[in-house]
N, C-alpha and C. Protein backbone atom coordinates (compact mmCIF):
# COMPACT_ATOMS: atom_id res chain seq x y z
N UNK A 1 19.01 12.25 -1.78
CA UNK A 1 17.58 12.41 -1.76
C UNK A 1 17.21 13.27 -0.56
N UNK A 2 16.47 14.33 -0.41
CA UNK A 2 15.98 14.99 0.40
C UNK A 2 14.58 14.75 0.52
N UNK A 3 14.18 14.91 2.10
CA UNK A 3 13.28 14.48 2.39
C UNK A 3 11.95 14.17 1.82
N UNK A 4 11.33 13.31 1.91
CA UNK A 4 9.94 13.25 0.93
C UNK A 4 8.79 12.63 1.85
N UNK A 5 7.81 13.50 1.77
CA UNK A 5 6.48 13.26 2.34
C UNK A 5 5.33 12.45 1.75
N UNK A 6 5.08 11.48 2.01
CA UNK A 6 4.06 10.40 1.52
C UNK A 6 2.95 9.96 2.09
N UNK A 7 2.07 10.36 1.61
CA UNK A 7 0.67 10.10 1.88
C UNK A 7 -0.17 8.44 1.43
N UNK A 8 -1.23 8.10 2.13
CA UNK A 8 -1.84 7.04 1.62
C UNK A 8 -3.13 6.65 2.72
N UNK A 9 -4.05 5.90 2.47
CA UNK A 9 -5.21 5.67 2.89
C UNK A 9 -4.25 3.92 4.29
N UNK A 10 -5.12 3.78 5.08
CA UNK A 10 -4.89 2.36 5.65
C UNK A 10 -5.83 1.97 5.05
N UNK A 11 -5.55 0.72 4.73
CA UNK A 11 -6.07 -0.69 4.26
C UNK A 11 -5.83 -0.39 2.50
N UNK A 12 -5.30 0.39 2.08
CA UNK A 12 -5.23 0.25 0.85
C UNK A 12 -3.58 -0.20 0.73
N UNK A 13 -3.19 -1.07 -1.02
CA UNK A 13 -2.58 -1.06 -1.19
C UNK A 13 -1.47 0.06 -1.95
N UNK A 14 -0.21 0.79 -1.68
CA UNK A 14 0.07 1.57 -1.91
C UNK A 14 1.32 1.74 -2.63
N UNK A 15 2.04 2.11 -3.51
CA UNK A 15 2.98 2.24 -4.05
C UNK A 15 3.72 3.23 -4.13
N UNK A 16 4.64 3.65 -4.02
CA UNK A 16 5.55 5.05 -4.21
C UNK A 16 6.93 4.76 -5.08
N UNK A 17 7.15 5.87 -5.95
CA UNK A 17 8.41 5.79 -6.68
C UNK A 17 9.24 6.64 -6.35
N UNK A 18 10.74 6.31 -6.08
CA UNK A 18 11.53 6.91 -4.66
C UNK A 18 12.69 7.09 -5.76
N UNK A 19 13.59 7.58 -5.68
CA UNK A 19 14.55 7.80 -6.76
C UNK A 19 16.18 8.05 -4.87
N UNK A 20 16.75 7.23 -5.34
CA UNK A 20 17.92 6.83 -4.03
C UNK A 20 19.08 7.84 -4.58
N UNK A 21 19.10 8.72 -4.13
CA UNK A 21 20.47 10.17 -4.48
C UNK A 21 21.58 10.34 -3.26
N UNK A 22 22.53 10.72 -3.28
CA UNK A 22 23.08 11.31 -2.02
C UNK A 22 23.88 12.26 -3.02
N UNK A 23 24.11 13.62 -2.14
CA UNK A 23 24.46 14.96 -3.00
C UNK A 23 23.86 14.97 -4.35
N UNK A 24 23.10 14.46 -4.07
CA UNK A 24 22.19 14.88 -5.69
C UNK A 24 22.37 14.37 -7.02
N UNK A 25 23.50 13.40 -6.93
CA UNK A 25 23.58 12.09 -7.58
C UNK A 25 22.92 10.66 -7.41
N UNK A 26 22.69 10.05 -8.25
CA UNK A 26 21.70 8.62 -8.16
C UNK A 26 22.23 7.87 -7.94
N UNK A 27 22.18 6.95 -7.08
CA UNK A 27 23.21 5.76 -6.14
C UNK A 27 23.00 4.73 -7.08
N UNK A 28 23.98 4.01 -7.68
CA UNK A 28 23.78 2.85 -8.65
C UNK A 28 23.06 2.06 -7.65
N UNK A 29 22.08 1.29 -7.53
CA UNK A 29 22.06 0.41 -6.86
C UNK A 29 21.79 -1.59 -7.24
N UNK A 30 22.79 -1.58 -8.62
CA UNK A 30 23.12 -2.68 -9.02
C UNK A 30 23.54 -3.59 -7.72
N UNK A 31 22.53 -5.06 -7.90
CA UNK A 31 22.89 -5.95 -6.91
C UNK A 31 22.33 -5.56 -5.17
N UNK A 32 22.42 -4.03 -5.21
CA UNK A 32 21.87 -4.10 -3.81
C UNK A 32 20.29 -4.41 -3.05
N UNK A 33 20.48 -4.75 -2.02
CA UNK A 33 19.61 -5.04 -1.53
C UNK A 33 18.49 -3.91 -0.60
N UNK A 34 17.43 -3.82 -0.30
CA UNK A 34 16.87 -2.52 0.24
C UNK A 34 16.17 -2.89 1.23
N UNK A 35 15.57 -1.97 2.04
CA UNK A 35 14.70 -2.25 3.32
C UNK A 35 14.28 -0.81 3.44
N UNK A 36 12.60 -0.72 3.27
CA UNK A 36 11.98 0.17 3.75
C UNK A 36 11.56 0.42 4.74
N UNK A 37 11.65 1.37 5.66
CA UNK A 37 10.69 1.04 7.37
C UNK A 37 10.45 2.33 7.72
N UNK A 38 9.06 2.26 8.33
CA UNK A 38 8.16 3.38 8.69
C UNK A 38 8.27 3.07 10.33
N UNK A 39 8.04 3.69 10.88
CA UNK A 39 8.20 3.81 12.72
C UNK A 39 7.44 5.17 13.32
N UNK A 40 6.93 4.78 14.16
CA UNK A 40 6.00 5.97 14.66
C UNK A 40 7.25 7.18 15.61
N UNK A 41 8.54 6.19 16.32
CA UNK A 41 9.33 6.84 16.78
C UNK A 41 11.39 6.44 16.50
N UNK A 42 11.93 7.04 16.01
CA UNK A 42 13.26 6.90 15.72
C UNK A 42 13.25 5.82 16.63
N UNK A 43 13.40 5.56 17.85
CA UNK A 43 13.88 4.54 18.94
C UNK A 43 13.07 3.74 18.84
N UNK A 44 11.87 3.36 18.27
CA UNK A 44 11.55 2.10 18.07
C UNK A 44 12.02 0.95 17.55
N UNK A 45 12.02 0.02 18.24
CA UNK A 45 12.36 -1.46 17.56
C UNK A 45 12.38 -1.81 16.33
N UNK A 46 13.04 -2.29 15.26
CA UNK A 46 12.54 -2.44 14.23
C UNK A 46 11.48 -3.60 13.83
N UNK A 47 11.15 -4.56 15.15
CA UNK A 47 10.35 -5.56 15.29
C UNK A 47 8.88 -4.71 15.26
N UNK A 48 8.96 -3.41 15.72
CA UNK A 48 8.12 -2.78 15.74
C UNK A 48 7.39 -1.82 15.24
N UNK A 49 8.30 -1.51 13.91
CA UNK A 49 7.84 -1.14 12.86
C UNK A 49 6.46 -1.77 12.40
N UNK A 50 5.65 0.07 11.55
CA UNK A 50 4.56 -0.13 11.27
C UNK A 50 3.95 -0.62 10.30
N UNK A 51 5.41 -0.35 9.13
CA UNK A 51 5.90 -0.61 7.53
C UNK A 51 6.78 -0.99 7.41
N UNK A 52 7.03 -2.42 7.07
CA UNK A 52 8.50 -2.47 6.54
C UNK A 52 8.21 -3.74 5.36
N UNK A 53 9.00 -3.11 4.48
CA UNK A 53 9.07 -4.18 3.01
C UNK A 53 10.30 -3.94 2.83
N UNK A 54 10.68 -5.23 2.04
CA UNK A 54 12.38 -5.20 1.27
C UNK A 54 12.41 -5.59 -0.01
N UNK A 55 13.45 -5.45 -0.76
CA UNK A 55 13.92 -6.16 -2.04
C UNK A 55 13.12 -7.67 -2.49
N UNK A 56 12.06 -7.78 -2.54
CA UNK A 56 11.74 -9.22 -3.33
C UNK A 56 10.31 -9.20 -3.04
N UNK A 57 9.95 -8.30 -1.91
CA UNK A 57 8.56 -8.38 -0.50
C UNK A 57 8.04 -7.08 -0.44
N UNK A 58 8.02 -5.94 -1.64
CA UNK A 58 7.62 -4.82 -1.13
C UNK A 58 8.19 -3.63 -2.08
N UNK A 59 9.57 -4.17 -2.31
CA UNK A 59 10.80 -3.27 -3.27
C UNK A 59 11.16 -3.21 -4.33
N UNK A 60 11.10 -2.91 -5.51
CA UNK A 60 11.55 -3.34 -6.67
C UNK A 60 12.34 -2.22 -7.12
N UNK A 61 13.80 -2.49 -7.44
CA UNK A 61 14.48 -1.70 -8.28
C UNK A 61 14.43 -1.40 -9.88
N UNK A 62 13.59 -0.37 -10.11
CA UNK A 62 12.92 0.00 -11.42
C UNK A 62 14.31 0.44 -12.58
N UNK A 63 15.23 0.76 -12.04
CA UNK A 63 15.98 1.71 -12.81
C UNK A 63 17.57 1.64 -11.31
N UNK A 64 18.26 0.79 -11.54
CA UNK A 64 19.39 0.13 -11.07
C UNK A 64 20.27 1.53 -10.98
N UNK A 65 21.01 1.79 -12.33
CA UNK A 65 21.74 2.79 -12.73
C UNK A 65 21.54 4.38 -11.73
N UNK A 66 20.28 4.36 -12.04
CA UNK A 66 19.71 5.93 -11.55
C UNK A 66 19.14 6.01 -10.57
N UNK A 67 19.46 5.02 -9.65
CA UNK A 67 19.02 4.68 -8.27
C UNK A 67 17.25 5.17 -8.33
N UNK A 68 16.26 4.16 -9.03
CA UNK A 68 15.03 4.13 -8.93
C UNK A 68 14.53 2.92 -7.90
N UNK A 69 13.61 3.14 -7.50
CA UNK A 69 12.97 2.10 -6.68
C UNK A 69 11.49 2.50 -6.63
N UNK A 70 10.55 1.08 -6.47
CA UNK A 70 9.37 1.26 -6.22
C UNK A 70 8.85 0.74 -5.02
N UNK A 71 8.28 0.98 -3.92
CA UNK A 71 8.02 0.41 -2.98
C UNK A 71 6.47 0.60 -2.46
N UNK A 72 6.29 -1.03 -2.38
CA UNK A 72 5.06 -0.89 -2.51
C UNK A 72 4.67 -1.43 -1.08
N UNK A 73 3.36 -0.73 0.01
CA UNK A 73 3.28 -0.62 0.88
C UNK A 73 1.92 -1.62 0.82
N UNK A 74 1.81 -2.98 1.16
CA UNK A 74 0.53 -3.89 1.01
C UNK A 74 -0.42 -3.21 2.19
N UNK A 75 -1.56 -3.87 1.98
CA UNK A 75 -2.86 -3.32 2.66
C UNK A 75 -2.77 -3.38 4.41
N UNK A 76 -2.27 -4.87 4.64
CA UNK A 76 -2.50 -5.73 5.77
C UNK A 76 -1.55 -4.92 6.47
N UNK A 77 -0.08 -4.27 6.32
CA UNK A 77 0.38 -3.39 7.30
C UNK A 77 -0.50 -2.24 7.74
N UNK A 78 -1.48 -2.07 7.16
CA UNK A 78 -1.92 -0.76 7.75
C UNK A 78 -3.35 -0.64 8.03
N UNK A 79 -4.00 -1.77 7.69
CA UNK A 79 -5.53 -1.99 7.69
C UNK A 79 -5.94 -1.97 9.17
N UNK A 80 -4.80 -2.37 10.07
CA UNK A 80 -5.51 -2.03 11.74
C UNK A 80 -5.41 -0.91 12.34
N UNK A 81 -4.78 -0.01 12.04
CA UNK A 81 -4.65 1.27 12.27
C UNK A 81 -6.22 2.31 12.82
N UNK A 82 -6.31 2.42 13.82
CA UNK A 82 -7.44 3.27 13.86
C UNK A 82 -7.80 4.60 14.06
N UNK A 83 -6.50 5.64 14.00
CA UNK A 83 -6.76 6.90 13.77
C UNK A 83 -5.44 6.78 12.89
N UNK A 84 -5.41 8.33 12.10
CA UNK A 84 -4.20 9.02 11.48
C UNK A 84 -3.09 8.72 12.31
N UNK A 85 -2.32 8.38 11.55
CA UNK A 85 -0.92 8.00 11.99
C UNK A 85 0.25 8.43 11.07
N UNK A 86 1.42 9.27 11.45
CA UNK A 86 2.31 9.73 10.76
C UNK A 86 3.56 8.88 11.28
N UNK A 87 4.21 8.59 10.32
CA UNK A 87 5.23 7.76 10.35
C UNK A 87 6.86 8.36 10.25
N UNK A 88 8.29 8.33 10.86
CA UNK A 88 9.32 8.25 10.28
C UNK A 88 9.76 7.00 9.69
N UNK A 89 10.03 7.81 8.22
CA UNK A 89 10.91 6.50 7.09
C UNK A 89 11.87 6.68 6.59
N UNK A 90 12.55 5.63 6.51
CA UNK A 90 13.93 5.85 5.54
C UNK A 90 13.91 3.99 5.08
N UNK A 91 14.91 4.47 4.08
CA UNK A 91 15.72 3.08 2.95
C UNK A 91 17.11 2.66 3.79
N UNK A 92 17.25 1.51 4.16
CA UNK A 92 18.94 0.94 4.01
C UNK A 92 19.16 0.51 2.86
N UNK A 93 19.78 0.70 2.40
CA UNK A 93 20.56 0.08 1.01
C UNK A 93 22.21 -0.63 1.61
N UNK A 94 22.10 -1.88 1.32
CA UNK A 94 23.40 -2.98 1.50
C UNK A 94 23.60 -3.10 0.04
N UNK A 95 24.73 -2.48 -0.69
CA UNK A 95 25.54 -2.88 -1.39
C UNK A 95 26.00 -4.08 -1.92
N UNK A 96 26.58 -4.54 -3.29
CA UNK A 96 27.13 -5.75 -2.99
C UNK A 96 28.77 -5.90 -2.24
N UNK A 97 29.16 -4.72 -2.12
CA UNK A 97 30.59 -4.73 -1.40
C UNK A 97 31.00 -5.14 -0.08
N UNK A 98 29.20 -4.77 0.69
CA UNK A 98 28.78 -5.15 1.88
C UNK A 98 29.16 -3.66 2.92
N UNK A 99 28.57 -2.45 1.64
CA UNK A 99 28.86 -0.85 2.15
C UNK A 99 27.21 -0.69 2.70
N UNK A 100 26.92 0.09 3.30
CA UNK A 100 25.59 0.30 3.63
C UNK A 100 25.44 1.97 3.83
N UNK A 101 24.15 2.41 3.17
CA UNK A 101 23.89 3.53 3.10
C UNK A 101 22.60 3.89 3.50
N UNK A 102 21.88 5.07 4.13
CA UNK A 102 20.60 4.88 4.67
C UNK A 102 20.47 6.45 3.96
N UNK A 103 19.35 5.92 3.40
CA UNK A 103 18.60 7.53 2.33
C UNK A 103 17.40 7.72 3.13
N UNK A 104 16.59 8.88 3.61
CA UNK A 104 17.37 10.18 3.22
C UNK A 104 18.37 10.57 4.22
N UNK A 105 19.70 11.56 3.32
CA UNK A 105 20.79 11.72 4.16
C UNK A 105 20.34 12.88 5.42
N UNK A 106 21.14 12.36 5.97
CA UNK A 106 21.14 13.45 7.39
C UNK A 106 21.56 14.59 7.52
N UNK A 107 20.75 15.67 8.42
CA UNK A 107 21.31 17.03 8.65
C UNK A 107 21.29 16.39 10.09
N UNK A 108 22.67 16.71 10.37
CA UNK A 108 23.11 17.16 12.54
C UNK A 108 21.75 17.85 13.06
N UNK A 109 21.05 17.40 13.97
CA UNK A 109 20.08 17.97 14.96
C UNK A 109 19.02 18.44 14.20
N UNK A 110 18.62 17.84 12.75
CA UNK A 110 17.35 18.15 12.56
C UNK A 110 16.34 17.06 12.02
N UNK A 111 15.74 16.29 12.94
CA UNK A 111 14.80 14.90 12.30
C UNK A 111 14.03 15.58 11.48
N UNK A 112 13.66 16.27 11.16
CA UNK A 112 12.24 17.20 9.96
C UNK A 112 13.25 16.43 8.46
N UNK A 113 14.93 16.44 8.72
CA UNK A 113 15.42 15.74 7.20
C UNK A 113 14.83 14.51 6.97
N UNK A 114 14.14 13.72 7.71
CA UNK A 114 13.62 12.28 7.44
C UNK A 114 12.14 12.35 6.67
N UNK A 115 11.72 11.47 6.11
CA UNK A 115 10.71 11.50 5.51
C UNK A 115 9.39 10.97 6.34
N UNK A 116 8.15 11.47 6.14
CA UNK A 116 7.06 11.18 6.81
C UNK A 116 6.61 10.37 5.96
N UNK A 117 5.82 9.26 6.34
CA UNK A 117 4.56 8.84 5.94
C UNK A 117 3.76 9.12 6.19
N UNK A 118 2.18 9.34 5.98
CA UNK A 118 1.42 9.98 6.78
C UNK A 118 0.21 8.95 6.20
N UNK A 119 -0.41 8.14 7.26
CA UNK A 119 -1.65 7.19 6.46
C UNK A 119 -3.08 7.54 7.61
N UNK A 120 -3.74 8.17 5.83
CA UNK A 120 -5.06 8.35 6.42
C UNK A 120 -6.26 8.03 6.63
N UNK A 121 -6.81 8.09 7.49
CA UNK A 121 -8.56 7.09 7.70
C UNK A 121 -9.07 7.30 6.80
N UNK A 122 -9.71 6.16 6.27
CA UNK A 122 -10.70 6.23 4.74
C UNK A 122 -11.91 6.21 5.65
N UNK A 123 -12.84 6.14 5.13
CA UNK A 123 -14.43 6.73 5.33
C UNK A 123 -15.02 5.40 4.91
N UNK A 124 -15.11 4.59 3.66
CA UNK A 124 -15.33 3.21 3.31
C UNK A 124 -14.53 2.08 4.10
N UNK A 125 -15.04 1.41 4.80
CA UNK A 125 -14.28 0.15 5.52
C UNK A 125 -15.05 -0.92 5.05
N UNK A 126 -15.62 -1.44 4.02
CA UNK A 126 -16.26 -2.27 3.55
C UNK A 126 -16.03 -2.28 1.57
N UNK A 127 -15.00 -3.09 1.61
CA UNK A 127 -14.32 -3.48 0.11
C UNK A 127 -15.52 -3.94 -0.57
N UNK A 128 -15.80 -3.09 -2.00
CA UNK A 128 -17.19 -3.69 -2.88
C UNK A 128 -17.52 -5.06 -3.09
C-alpha cells in the first residue's frame, strides 16, 4: 500500500476503506489482528496518540483474502481538537503466526511514504 491521505471533520464520526498491500499484492489478513494510530509526531508515545482503534474497537476486516479493512475513526477522539491538525498513520497487522507487518511500507529517509490524516475544523459545533 502506498501512501494515502485522509481527510475528515473533528467531532464527526469517520470511516475509511484501506485495502493492506505490500509490493502491490493484498496481505491475506485471515485471523490477524490490526491497530490503527494517528500521532502528531513519529516519536510520540503511543499512549499519546490522537487516533487509535483496533480489530473489534474501530477495525473491521471487510475482505480477509484481499487484505480489506474498514476503520472507523469515532467522534470522541477528535471532538477536542481546536485547530487543524495533521496526523502521521499507519496499520500494525499481527498475524496469526505471531509475524508482524506495519502498512504503509517504507522508503529509507523519506517520512512523506507515511500516510496523513488531516482533521478539519467544522464551522457547526452544535449537533441538531
Amino acid at each position: 500500500m502506498s501512501a494515502t491521505d485522509l481527510v475528515m471533520y473533528r467531532g464527526d464520526t469517520r470511516s475509511f476503506q484501506l485495502t493492506m498491500a505490500e509490493d502491490g499484492a493484498p496481505l491475506d489478513l485471515t485471523g490477524a489482528t490490526l491497530r490503527f494510530t494517528g500521532k502528531r509526531k513519529i516519536g510520540d508515545d503511543d499512549a499519546d496518540a490522537v487516533v487509535s482503534v483496533a480489530t473489534g474497537s474501530g477495525i473491521v476486516v471487510t475482505d480477509a483474502v484481499n487484505g480489506e479493512i474498514r476503520v472507523t475513526i469515532p467522534s470522541d477522539q477528535t471532538e477536542a481538537l481546536t485547530k487543524e491538525t495533521v496526523l502521521l498513520w499507519d496499520v500494525q497487522i499481527v498475524f496469526l503466526d505471531g509475524s508482524v507487518r506495519t502498512i504503509p511500507e517504507p522508503v529509507v529517509g523519506d517520512e512523506s511514504t507515511l500516510g496523513t490524516l488531516t482533521i478539519k475544523l467544522d464551522v457547526t459545533r452544535t449537533a441538531p
